[in-house]
N, C-alpha and C. Protein backbone atom coordinates (compact mmCIF):
# COMPACT_ATOMS: atom_id res chain seq x y z
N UNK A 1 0.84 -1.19 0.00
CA UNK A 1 0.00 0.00 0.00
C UNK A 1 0.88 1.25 0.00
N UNK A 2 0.34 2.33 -0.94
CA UNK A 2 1.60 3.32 -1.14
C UNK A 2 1.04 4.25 -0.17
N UNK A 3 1.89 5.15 0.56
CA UNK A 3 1.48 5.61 1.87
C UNK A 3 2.29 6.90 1.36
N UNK A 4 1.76 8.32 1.67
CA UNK A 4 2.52 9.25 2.10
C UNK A 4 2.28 10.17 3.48
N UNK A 5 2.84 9.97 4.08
CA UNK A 5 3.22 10.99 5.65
C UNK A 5 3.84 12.35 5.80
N UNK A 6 2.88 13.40 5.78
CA UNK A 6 3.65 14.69 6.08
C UNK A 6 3.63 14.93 7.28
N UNK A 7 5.00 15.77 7.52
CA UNK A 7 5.11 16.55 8.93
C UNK A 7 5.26 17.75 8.45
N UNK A 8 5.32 18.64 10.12
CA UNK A 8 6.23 20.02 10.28
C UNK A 8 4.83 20.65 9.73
N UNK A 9 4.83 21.89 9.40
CA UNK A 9 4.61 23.18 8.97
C UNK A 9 4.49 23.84 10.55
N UNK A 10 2.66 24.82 10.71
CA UNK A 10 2.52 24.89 11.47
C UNK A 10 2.52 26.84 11.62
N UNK A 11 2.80 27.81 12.49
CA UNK A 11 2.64 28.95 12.06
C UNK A 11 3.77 29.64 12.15
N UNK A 12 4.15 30.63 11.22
CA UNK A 12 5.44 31.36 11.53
C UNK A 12 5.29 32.87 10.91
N UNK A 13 5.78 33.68 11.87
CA UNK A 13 5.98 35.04 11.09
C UNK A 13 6.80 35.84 10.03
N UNK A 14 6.09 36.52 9.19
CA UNK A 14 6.53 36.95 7.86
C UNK A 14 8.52 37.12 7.50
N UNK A 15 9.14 36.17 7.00
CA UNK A 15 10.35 36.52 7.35
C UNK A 15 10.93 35.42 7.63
N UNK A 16 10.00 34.37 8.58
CA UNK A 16 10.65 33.34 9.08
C UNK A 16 10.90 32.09 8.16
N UNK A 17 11.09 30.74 8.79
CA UNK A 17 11.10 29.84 7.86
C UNK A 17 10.41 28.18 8.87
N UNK A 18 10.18 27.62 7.68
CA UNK A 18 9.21 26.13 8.05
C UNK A 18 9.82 25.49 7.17
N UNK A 19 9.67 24.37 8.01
CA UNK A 19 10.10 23.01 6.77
C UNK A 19 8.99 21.82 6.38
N UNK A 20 8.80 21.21 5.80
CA UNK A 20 7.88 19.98 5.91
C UNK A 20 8.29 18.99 5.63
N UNK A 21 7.96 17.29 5.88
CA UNK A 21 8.39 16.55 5.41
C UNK A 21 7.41 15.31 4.70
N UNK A 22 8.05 14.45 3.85
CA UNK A 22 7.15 13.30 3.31
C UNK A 22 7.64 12.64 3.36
N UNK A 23 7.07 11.16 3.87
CA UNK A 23 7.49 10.55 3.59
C UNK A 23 6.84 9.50 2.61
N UNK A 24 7.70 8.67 1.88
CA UNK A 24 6.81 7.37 1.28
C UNK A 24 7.39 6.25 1.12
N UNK A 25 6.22 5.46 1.68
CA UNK A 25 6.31 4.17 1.63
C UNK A 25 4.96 3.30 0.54
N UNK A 26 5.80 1.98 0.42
CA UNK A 26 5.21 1.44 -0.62
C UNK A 26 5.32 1.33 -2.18
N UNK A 27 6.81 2.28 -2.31
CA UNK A 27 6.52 2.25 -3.66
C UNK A 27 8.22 2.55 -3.58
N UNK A 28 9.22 2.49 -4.25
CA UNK A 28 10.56 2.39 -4.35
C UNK A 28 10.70 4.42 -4.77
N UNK A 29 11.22 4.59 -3.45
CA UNK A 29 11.52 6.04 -3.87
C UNK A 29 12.23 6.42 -5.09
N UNK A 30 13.00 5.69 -5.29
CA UNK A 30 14.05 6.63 -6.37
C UNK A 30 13.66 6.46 -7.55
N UNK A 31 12.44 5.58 -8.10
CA UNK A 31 11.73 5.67 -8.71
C UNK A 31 11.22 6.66 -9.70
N UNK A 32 10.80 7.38 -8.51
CA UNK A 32 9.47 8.62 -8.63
C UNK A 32 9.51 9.85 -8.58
N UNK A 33 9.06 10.71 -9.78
CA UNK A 33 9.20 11.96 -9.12
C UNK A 33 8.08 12.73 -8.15
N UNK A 34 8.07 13.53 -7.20
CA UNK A 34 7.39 13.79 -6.20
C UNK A 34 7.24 15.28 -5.95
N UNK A 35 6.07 15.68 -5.65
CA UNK A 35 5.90 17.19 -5.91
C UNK A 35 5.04 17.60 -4.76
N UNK A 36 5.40 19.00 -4.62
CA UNK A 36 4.45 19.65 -3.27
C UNK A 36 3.58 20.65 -4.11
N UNK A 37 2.34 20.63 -3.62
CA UNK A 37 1.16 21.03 -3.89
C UNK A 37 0.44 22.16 -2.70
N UNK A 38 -0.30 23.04 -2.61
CA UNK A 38 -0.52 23.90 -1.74
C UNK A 38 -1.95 24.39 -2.12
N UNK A 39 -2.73 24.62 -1.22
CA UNK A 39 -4.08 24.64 -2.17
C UNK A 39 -4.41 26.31 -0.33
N UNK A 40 -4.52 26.93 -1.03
CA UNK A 40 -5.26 28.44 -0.36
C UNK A 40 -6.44 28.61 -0.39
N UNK A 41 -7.11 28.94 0.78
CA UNK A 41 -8.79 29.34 0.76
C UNK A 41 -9.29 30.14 -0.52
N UNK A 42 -9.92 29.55 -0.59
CA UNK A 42 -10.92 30.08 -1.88
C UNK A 42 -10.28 29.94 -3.41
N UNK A 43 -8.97 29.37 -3.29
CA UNK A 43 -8.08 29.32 -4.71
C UNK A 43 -7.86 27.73 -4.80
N UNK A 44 -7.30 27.79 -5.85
CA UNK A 44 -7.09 26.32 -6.57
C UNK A 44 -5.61 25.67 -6.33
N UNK A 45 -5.67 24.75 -6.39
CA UNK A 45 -4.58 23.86 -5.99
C UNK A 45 -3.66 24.38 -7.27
N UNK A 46 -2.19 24.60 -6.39
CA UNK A 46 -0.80 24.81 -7.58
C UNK A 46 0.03 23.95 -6.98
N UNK A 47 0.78 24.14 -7.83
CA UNK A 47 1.87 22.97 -8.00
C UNK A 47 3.38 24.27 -7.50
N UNK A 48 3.59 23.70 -6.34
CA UNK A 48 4.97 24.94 -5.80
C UNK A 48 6.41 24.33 -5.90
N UNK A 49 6.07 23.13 -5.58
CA UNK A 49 7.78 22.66 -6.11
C UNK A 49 7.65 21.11 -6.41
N UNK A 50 8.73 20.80 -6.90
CA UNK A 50 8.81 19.03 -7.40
C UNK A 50 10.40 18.66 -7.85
N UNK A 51 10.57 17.67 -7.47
CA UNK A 51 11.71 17.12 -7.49
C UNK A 51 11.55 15.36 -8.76
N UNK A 52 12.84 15.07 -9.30
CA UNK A 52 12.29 14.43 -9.85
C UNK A 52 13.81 13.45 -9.69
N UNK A 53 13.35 12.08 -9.69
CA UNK A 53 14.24 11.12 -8.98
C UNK A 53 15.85 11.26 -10.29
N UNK A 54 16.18 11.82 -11.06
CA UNK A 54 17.47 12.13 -11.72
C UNK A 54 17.99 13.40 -11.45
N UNK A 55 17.53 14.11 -10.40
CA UNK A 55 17.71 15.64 -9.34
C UNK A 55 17.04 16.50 -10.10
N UNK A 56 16.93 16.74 -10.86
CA UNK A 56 15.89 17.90 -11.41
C UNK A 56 15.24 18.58 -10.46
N UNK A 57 14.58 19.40 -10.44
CA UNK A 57 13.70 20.52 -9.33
C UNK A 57 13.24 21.40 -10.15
N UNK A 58 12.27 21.65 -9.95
CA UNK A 58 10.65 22.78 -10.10
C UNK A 58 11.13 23.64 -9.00
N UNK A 59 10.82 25.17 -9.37
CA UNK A 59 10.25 25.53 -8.21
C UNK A 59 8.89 26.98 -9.21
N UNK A 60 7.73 27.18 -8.39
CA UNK A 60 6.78 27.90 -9.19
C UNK A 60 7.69 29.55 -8.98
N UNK A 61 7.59 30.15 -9.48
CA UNK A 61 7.83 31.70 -9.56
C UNK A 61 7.99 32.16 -8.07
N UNK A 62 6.37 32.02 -7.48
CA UNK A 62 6.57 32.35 -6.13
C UNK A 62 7.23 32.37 -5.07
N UNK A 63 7.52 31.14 -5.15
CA UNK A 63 8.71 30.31 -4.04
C UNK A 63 10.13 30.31 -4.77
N UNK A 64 10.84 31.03 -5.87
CA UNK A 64 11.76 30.26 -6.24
C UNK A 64 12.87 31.43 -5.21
N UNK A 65 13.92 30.95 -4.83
CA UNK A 65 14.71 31.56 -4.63
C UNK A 65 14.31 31.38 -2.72
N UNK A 66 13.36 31.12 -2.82
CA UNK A 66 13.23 31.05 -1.46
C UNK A 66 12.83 29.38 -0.69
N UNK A 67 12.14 28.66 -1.34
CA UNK A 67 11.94 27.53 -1.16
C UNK A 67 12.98 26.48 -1.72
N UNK A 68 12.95 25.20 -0.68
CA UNK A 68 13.99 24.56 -1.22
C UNK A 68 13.69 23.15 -1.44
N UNK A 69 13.69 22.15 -2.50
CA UNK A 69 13.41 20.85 -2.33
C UNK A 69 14.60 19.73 -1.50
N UNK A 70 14.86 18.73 -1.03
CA UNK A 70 15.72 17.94 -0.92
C UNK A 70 15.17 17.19 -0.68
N UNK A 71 16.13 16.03 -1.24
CA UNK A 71 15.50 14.50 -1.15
C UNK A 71 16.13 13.55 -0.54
N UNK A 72 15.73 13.42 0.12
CA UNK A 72 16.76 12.38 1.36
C UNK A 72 16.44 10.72 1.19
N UNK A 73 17.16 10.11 -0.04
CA UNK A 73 16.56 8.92 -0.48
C UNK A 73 16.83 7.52 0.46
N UNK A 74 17.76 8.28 1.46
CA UNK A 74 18.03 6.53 2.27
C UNK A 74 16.79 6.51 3.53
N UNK A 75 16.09 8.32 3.48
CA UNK A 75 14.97 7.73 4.56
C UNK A 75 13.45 7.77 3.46
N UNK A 76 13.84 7.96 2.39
CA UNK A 76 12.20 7.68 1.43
C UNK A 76 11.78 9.29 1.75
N UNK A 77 12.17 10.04 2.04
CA UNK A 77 11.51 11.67 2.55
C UNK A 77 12.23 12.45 1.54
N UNK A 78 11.04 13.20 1.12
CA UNK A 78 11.38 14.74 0.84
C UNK A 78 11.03 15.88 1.26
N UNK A 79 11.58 16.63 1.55
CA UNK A 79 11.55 17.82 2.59
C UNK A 79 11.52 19.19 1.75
N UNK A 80 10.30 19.92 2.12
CA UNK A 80 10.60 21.23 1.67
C UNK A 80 11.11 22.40 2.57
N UNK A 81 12.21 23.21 2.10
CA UNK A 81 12.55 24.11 3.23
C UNK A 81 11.91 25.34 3.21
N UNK A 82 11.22 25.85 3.57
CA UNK A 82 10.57 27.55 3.51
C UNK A 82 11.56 28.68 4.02
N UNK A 83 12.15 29.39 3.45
CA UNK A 83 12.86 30.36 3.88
C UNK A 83 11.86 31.86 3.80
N UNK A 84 12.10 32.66 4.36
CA UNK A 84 11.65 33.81 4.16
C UNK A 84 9.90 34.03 3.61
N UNK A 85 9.09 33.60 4.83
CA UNK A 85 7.75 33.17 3.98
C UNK A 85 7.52 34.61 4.02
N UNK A 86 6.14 34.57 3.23
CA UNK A 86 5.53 35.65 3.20
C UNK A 86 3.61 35.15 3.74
N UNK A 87 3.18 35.84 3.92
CA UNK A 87 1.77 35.81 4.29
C UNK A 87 0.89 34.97 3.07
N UNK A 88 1.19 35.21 2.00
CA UNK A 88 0.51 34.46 0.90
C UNK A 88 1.30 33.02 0.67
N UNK A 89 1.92 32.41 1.16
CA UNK A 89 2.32 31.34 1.29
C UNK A 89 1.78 30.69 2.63
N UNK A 90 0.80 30.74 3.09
CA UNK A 90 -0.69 30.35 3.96
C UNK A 90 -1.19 29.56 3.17
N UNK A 91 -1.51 28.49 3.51
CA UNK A 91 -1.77 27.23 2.52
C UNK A 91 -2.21 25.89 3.22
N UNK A 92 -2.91 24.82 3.00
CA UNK A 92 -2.70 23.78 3.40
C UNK A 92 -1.38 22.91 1.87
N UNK A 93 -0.47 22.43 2.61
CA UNK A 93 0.36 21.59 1.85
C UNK A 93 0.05 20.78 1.63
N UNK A 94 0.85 19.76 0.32
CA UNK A 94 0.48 18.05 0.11
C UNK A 94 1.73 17.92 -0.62
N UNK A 95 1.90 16.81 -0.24
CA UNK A 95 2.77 15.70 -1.59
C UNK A 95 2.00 14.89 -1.74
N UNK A 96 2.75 14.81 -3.01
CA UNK A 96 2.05 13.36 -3.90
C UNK A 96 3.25 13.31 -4.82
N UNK A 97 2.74 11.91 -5.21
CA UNK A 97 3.81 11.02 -6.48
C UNK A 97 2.53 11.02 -7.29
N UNK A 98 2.97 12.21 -8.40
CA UNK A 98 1.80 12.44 -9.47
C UNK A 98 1.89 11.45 -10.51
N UNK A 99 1.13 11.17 -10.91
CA UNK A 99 1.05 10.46 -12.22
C UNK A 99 1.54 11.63 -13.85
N UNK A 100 0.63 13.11 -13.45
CA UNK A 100 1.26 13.91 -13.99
C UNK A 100 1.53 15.27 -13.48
N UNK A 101 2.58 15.32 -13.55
CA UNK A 101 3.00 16.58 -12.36
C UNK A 101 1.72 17.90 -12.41
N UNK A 102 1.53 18.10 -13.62
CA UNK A 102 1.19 19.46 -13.88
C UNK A 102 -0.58 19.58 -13.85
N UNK A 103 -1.10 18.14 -14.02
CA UNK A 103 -2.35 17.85 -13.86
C UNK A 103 -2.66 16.33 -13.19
N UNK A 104 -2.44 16.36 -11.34
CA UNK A 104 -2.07 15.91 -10.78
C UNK A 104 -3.88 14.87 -10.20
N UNK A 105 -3.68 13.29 -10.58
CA UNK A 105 -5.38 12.76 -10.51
C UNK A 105 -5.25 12.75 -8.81
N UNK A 106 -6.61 12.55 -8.49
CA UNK A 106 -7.01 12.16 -7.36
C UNK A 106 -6.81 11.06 -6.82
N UNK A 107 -6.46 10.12 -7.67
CA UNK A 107 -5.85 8.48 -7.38
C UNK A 107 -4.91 8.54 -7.17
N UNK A 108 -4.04 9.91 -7.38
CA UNK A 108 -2.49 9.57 -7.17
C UNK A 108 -2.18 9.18 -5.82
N UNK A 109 -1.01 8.92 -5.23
CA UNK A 109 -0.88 8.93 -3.61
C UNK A 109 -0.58 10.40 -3.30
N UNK A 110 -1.25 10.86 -2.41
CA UNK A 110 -1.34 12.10 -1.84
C UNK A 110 -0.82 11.96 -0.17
N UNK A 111 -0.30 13.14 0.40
CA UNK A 111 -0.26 13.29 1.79
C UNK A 111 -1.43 13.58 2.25
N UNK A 112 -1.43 13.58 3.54
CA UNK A 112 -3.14 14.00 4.41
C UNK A 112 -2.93 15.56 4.15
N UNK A 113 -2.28 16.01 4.02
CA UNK A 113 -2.18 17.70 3.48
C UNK A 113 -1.66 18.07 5.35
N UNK A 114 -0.93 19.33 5.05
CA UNK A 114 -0.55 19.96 6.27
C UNK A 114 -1.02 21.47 6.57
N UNK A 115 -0.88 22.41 7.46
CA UNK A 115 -1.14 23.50 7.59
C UNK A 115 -0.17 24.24 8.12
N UNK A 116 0.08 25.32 7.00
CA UNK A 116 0.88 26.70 7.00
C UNK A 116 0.03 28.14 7.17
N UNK A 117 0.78 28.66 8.22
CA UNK A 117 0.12 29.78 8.11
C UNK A 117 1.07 30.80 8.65
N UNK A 118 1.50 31.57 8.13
CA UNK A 118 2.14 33.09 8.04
C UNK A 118 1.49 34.08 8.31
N UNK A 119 2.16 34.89 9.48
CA UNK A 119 0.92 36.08 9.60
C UNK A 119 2.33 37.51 9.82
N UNK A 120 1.72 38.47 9.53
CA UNK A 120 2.65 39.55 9.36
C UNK A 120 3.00 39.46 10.53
């Protein structure tokens, strides 16, 4: 059974930084590429960063320069680092191992999603 486990977020002020983590089981990490997803009240789910098992990395406009992917393949986790959030990076998080990164199904394996919240 393919399983993903997030940790971390949680609340931090404008400036600060959060990390999160995934893990997965059930399916051979190095495999797969794996992407974080962030979905904001009243807005639609985007795609903020992704890593892809030959090192490659995404990062969306928003986060680039400030967010960080790493993939820590001997514990199956990938970790996003948040540096310098801003208030609009308030989000519930997710990973998943998309089937397609950019139009990501509901069957895919998903995390239980996490909660970020940034306040000035």
């Amino acid at each position: 059974q393919v399983q993903l486990v997030e940790s971390g977020g949680g609340s931090e002020e404008a400036g600060g930084s959060l990390s999160l983590s995934c893990v997965l089981s059930g399916r051979p990490f190095t495999l797969y590429a794996m992407g974080w997803y962030r979905q904001a009240s009243g807005k639609e789910r985007e795609l903020v960063a992704a890593s892809s098992n030959i090192g490659t990395r995404y990062y969306a406009d928003s986060v680039k320069g400030r967010f960080t992917i790493i993939r820590d393949e001997s514990k199956n986790t990938q970790h996003l680092r948040m540096n310098n959030l801003r208030p609009e990076d308030t989000a519930m998080y997710y990973c998943a191992v998309p089937s397609d990164l950019w139009t990501p199904s509901p069957s895919d394996p998903w995390g239980q999603g996490i909660r970020v919240v940034v306040s000035l």
